[in-house]
PDB file of N, CA and C in Angstrom:
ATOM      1  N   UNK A   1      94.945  98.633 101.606  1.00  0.00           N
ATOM      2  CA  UNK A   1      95.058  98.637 100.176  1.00  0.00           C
ATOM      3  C   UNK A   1      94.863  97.220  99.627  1.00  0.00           C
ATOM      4  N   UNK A   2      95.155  96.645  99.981  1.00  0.00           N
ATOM      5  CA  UNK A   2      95.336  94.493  99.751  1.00  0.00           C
ATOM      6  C   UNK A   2      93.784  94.601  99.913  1.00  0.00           C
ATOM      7  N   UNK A   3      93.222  94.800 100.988  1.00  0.00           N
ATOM      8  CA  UNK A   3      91.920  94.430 101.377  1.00  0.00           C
ATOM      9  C   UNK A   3      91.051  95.116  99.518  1.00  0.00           C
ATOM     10  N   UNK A   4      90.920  96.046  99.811  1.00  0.00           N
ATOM     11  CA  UNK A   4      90.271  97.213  98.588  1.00  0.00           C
ATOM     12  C   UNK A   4      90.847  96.310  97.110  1.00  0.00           C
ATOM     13  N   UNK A   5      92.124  96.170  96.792  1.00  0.00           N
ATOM     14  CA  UNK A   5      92.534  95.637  95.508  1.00  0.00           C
ATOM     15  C   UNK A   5      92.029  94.125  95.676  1.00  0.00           C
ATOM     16  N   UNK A   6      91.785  93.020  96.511  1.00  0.00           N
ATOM     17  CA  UNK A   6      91.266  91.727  96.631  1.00  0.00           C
ATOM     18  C   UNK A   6      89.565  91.956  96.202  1.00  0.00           C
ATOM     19  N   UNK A   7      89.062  93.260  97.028  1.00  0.00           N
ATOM     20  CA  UNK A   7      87.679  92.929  96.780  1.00  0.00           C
ATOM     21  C   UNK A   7      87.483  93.493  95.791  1.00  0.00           C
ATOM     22  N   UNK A   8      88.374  93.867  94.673  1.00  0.00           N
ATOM     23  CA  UNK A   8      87.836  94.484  93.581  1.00  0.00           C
ATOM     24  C   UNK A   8      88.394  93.761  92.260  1.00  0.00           C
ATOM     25  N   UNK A   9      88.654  92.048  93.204  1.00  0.00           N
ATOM     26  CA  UNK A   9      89.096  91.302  92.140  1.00  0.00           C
ATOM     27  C   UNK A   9      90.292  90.931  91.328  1.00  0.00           C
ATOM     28  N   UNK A  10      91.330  92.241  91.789  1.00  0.00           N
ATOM     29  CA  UNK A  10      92.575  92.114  91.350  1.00  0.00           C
ATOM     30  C   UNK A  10      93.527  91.493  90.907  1.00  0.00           C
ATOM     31  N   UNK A  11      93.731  90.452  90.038  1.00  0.00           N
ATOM     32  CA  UNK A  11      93.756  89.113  89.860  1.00  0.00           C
ATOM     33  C   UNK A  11      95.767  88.887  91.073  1.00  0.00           C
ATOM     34  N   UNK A  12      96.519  89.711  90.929  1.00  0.00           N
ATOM     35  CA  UNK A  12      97.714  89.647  91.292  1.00  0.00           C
ATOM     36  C   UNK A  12      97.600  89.898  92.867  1.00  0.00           C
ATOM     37  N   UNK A  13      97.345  90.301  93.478  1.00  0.00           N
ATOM     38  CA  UNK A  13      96.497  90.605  94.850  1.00  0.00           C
ATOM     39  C   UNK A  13      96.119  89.238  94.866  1.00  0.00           C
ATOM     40  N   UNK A  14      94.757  88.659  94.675  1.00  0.00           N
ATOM     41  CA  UNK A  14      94.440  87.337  95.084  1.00  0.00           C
ATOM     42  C   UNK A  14      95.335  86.264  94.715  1.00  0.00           C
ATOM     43  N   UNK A  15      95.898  86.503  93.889  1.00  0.00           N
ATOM     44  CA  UNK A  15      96.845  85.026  93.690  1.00  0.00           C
ATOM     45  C   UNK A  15      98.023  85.629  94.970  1.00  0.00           C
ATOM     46  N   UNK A  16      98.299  86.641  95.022  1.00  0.00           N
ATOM     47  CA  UNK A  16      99.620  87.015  96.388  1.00  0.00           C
ATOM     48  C   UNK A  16      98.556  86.323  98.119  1.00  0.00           C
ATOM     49  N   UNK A  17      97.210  86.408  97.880  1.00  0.00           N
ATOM     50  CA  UNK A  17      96.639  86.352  98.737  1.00  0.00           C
ATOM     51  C   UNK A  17      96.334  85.110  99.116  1.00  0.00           C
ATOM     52  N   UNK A  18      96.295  84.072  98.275  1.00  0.00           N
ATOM     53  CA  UNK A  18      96.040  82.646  98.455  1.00  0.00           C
ATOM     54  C   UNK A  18      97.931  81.975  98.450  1.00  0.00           C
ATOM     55  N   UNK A  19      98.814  82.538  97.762  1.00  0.00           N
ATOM     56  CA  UNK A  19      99.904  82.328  98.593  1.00  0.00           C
ATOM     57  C   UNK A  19     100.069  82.506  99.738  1.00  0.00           C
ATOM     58  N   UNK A  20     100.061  83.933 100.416  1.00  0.00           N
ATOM     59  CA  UNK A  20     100.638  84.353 102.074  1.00  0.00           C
ATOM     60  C   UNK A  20      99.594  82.832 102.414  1.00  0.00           C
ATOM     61  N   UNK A  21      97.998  82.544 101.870  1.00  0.00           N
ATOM     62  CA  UNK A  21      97.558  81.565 102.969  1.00  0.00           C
ATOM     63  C   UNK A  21      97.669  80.476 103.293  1.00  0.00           C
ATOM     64  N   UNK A  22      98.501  80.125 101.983  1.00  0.00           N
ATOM     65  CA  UNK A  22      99.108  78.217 102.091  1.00  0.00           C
ATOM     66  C   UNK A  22     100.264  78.632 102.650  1.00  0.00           C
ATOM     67  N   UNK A  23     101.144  79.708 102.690  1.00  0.00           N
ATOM     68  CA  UNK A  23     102.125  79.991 103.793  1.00  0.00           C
ATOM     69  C   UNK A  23     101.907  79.952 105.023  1.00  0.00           C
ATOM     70  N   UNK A  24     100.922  80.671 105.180  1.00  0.00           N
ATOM     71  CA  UNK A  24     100.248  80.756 107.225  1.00  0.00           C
ATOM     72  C   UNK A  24     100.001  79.783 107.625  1.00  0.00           C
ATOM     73  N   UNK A  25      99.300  79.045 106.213  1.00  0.00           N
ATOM     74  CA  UNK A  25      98.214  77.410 106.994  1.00  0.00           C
ATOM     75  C   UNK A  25      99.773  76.887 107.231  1.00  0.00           C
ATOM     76  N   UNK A  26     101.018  76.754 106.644  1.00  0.00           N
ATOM     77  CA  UNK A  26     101.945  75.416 106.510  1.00  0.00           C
ATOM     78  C   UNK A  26     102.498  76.395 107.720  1.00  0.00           C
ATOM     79  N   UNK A  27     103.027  77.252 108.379  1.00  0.00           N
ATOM     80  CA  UNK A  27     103.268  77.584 109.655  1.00  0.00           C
ATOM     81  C   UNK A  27     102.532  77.031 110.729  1.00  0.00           C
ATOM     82  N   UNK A  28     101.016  77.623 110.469  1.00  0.00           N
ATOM     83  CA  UNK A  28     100.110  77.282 111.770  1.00  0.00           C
ATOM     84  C   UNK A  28     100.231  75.275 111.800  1.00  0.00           C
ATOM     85  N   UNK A  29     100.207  74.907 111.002  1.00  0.00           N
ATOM     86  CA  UNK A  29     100.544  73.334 111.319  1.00  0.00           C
ATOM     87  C   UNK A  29     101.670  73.078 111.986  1.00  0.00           C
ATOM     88  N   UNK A  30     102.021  73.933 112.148  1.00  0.00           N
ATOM     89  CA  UNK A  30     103.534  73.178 112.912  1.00  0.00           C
ATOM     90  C   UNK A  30     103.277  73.485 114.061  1.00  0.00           C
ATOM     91  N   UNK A  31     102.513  74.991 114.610  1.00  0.00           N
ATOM     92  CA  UNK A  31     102.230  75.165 115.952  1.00  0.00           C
ATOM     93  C   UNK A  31     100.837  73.984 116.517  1.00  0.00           C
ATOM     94  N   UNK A  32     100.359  73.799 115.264  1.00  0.00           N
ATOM     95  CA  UNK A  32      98.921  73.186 115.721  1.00  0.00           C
ATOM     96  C   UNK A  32      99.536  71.958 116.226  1.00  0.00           C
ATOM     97  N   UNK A  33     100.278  71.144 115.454  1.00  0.00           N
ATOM     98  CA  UNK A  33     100.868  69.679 115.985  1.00  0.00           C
ATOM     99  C   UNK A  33     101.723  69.714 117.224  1.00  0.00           C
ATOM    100  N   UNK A  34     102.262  70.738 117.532  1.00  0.00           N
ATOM    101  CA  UNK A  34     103.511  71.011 118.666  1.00  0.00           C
ATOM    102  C   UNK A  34     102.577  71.154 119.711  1.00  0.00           C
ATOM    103  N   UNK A  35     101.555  72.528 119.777  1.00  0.00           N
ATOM    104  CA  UNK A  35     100.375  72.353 120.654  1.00  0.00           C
ATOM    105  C   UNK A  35      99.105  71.813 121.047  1.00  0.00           C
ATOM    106  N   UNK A  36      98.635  71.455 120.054  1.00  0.00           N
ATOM    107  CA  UNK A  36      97.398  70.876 119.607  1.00  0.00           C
ATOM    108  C   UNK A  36      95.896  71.632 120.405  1.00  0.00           C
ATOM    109  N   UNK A  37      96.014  73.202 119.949  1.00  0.00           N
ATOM    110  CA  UNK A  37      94.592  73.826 120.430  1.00  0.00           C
ATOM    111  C   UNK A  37      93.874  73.477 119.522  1.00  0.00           C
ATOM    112  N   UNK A  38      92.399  73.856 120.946  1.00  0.00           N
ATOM    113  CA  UNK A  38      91.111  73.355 119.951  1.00  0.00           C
ATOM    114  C   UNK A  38      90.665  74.431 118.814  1.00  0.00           C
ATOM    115  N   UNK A  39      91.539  75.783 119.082  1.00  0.00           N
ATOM    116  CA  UNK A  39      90.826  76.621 117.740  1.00  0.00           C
ATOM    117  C   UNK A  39      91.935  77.478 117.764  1.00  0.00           C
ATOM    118  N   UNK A  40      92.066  78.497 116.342  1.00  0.00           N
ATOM    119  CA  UNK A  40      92.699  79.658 116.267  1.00  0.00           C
ATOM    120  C   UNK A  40      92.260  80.281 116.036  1.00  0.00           C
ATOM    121  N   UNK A  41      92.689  81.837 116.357  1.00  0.00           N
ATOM    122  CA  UNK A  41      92.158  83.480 116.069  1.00  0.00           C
ATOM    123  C   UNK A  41      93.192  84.166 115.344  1.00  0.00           C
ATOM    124  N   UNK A  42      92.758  84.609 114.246  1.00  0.00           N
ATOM    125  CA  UNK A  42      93.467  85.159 113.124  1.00  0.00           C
ATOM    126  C   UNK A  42      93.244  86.535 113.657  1.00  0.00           C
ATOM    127  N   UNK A  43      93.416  87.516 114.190  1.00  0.00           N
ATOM    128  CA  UNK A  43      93.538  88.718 114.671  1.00  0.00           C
ATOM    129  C   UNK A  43      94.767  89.909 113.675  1.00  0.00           C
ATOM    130  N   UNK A  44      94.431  90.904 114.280  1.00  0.00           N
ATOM    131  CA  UNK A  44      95.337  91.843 113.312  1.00  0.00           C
ATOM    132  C   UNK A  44      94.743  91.949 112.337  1.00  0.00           C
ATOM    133  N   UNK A  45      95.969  92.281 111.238  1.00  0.00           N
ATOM    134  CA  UNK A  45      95.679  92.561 109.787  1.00  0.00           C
ATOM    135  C   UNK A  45      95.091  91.154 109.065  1.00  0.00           C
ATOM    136  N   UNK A  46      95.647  90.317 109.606  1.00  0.00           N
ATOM    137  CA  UNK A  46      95.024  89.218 109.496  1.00  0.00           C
ATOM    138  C   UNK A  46      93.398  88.575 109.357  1.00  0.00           C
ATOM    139  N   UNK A  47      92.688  89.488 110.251  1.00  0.00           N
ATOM    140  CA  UNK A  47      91.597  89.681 110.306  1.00  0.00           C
ATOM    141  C   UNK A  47      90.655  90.246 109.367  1.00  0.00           C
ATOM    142  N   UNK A  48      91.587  91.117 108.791  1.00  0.00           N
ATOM    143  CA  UNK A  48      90.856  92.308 107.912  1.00  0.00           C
ATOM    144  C   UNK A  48      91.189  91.443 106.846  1.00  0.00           C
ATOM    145  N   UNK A  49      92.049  90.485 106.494  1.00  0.00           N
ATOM    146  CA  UNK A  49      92.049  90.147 105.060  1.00  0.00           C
ATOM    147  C   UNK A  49      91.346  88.609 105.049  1.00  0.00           C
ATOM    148  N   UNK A  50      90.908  88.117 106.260  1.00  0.00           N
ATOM    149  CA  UNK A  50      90.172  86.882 106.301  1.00  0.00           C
ATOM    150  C   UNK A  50      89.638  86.236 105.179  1.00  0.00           C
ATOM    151  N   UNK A  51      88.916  87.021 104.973  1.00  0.00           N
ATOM    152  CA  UNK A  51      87.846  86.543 103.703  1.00  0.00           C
ATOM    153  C   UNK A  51      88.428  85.971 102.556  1.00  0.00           C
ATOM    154  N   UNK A  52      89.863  86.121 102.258  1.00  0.00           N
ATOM    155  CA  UNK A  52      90.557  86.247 100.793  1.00  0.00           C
ATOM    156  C   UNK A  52      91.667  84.920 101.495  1.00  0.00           C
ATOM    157  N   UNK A  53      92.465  84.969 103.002  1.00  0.00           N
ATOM    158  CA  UNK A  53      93.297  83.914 103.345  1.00  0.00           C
ATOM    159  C   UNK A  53      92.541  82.939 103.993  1.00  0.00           C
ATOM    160  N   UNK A  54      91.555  82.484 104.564  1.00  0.00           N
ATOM    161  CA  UNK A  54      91.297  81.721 105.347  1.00  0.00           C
ATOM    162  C   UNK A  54      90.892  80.313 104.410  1.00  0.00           C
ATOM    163  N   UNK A  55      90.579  80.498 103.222  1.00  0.00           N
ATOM    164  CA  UNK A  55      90.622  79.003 102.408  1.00  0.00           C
ATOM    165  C   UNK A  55      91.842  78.213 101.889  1.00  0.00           C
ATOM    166  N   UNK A  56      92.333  79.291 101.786  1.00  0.00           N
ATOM    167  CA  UNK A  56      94.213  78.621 101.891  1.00  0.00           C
ATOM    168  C   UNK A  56      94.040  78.296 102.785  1.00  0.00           C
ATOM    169  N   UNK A  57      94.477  78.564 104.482  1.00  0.00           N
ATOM    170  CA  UNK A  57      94.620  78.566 105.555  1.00  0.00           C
ATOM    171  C   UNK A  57      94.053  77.102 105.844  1.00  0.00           C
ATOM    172  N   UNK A  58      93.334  76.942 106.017  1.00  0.00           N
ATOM    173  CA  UNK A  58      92.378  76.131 106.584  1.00  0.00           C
ATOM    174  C   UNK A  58      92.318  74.720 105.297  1.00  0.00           C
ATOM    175  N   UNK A  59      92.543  74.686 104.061  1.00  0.00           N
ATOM    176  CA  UNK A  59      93.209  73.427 103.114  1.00  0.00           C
ATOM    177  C   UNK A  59      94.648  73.078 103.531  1.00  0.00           C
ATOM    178  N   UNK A  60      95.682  73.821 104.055  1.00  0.00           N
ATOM    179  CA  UNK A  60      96.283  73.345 104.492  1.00  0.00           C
ATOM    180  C   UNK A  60      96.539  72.874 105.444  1.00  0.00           C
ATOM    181  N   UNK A  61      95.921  73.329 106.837  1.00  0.00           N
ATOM    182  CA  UNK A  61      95.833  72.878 107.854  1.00  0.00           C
ATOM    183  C   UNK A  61      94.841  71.729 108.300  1.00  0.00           C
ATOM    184  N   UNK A  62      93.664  71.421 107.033  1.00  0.00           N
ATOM    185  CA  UNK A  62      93.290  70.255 106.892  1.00  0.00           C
ATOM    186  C   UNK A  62      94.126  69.415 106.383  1.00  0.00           C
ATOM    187  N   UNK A  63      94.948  69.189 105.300  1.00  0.00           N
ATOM    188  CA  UNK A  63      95.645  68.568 104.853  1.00  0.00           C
ATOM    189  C   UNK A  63      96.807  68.052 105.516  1.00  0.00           C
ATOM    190  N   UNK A  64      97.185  69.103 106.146  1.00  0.00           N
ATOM    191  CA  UNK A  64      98.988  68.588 107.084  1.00  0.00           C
ATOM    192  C   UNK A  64      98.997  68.287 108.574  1.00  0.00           C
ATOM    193  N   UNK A  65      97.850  68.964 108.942  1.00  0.00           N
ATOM    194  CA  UNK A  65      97.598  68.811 110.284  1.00  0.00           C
ATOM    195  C   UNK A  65      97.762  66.947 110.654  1.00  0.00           C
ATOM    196  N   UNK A  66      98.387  66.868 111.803  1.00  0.00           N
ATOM    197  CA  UNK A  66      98.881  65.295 111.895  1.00  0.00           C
ATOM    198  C   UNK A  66      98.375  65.077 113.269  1.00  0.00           C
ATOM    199  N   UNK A  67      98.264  65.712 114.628  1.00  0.00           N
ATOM    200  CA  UNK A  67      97.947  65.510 115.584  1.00  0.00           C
ATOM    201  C   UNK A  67      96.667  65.211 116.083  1.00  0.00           C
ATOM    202  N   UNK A  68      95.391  65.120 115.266  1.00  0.00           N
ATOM    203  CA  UNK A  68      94.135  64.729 115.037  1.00  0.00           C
ATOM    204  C   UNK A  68      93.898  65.502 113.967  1.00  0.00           C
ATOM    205  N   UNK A  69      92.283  64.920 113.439  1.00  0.00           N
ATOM    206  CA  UNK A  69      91.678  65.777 112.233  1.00  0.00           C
ATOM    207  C   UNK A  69      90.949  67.205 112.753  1.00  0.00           C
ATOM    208  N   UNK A  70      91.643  67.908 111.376  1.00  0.00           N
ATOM    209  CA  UNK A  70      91.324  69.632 111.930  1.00  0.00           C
ATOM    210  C   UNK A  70      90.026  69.709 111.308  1.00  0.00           C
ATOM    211  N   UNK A  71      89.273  70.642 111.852  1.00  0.00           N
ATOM    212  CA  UNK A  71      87.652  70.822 111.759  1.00  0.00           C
ATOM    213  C   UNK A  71      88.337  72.329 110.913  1.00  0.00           C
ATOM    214  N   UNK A  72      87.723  72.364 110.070  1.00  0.00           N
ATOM    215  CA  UNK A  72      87.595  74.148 109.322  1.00  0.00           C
ATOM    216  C   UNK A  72      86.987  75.048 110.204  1.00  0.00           C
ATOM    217  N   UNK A  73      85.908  74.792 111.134  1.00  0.00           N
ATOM    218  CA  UNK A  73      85.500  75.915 111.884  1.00  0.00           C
ATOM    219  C   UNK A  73      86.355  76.449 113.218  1.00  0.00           C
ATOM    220  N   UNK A  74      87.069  75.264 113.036  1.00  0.00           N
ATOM    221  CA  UNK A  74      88.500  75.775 114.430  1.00  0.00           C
ATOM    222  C   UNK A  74      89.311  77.099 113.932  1.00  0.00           C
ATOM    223  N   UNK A  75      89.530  77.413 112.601  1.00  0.00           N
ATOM    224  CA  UNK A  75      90.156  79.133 112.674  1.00  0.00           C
ATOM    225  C   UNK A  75      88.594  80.167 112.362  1.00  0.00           C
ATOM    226  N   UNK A  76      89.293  80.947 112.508  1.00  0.00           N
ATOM    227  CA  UNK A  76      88.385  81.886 112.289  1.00  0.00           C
ATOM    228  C   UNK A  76      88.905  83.339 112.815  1.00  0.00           C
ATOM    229  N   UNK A  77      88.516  84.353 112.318  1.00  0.00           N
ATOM    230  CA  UNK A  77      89.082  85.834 112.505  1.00  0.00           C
ATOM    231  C   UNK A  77      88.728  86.244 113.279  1.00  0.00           C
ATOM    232  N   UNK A  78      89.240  87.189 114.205  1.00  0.00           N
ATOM    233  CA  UNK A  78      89.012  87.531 115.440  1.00  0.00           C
ATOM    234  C   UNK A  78      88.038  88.532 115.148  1.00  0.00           C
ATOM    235  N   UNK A  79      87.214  88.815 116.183  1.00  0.00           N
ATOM    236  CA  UNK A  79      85.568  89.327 116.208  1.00  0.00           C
ATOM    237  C   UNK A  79      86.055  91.277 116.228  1.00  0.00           C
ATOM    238  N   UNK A  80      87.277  91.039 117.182  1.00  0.00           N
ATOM    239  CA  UNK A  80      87.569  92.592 117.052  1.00  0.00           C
ATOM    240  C   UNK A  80      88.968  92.994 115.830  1.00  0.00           C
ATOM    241  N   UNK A  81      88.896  92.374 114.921  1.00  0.00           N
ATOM    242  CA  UNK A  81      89.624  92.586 113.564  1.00  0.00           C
ATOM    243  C   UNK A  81      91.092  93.380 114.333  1.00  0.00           C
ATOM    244  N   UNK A  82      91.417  94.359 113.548  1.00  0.00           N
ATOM    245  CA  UNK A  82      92.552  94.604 113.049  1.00  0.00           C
ATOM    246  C   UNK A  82      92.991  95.762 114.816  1.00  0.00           C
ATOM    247  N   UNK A  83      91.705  96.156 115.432  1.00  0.00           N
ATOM    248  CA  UNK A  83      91.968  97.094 116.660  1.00  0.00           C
ATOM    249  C   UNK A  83      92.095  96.304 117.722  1.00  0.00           C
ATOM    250  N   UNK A  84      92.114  94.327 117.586  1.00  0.00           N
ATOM    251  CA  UNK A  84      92.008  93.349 118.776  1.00  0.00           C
ATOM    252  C   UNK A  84      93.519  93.764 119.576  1.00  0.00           C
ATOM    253  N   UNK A  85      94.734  93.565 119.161  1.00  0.00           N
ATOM    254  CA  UNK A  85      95.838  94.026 119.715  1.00  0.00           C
ATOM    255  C   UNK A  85      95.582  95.272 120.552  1.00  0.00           C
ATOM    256  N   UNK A  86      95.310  96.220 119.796  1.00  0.00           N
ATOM    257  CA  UNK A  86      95.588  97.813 120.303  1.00  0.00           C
ATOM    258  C   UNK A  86      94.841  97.653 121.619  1.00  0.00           C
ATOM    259  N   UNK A  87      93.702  97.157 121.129  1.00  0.00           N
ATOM    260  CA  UNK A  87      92.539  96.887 122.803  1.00  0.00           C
ATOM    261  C   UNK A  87      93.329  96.463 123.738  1.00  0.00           C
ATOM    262  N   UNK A  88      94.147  95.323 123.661  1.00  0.00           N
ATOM    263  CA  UNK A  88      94.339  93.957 124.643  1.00  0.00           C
ATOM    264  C   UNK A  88      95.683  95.209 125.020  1.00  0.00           C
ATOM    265  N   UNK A  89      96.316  95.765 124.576  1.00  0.00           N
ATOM    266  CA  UNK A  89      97.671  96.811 124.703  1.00  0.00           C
ATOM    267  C   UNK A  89      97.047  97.584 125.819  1.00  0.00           C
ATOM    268  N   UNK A  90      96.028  98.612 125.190  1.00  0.00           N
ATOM    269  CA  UNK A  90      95.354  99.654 125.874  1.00  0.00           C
ATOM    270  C   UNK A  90      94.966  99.122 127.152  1.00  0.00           C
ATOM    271  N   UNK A  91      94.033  97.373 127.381  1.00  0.00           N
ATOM    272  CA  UNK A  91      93.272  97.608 128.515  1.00  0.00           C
ATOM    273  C   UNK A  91      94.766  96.902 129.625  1.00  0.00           C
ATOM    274  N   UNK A  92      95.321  96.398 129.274  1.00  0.00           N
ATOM    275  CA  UNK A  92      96.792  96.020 129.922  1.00  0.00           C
ATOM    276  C   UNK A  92      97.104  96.434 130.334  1.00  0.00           C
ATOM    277  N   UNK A  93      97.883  98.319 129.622  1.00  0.00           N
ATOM    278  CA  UNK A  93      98.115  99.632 130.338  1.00  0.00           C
ATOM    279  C   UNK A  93      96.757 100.106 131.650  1.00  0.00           C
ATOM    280  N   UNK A  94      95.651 100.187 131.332  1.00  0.00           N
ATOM    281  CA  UNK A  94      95.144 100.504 132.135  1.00  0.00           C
ATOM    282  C   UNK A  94      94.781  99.959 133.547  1.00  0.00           C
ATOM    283  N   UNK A  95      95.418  98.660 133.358  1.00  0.00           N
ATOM    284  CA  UNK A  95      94.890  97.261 134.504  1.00  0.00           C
ATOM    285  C   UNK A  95      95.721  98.085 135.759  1.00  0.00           C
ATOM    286  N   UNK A  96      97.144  97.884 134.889  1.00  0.00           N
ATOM    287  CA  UNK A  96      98.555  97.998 135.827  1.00  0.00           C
ATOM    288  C   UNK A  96      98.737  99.236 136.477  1.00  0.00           C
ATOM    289  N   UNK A  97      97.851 100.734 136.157  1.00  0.00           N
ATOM    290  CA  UNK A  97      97.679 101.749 136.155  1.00  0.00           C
ATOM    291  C   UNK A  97      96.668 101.855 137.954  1.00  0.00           C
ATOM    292  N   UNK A  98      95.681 101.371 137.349  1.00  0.00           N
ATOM    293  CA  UNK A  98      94.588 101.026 138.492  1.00  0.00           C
ATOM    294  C   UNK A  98      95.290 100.227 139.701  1.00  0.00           C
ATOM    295  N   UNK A  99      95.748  99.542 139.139  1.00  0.00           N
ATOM    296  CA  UNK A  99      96.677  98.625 141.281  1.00  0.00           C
ATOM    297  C   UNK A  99      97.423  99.435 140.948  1.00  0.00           C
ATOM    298  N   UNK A 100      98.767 100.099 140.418  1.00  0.00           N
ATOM    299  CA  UNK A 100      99.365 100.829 140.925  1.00  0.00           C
ATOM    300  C   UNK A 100      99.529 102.135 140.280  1.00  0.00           C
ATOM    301  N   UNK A 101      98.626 102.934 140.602  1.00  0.00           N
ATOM    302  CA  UNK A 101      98.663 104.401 140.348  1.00  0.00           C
ATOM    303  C   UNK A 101     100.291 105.536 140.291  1.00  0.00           C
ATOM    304  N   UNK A 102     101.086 104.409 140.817  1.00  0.00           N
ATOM    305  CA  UNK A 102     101.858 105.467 141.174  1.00  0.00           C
ATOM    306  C   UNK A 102     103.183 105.298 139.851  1.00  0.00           C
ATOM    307  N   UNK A 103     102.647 104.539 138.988  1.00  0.00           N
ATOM    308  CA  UNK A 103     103.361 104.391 138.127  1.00  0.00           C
ATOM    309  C   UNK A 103     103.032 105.176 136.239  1.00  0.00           C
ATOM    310  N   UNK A 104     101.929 105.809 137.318  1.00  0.00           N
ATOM    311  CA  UNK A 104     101.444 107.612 136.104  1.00  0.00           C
ATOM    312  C   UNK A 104     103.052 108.515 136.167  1.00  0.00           C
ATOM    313  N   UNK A 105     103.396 108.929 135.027  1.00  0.00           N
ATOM    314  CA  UNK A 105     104.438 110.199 135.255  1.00  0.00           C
ATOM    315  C   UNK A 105     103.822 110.945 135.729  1.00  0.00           C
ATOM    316  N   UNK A 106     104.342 111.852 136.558  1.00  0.00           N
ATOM    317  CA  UNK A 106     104.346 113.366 137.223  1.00  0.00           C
ATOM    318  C   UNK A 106     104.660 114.126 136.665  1.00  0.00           C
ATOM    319  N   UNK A 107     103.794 115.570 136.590  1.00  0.00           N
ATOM    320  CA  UNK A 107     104.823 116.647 135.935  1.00  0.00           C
ATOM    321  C   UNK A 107     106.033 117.193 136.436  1.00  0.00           C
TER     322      UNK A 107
END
């Protein structure tokens, strides 16, 4: 619904939407300085609303970032959007399944 009301301009939606992203960016700076990776993946729902948070996101994490200078192309949304979790869940279950079969219920 956020996604649909942003792209249709919604003025209260995008202003909620460029808040959550100076919120995320001033979080992700604190992990970025504590860890200092070379990139992030915005995955999830996160993904699906990219387009509308990632310029917040990424002004703040240019701005506060302290542990070197942040490049804007270091975030970016994950390629498998909002089903990246469910995948990484699903193929997990199936790994642990395959070495040990015997951990299928029985009828």
């Amino acid at each position: 619904m956020l996604a649909e009301r942003a792209a249709a301009g919604h003025p209260p939606t995008l202003a909620a939407l460029e808040r959550a992203g100076r919120a995320l960016g001033l979080a992700l700076t604190s992990a970025v300085d504590l860890i200092d990776p070379d990139r992030l993946v915005l995955g999830g729902a996160y993904a699906e609303l990219a387009g509308w948070l990632l310029p917040a996101v990424r002004a703040e994490l240019a701005e506060r970032v302290t542990v070197r200078p942040w490049a804007e192309e270091a975030l970016r949304p994950a390629a498998l959007g909002r089903r990246g979790p469910l995948l990484g869940a699903a193929l997990t279950t199936v790994r642990r399944i395959m070495a040990d079969p015997t951990l299928l219920p029985t009828a």
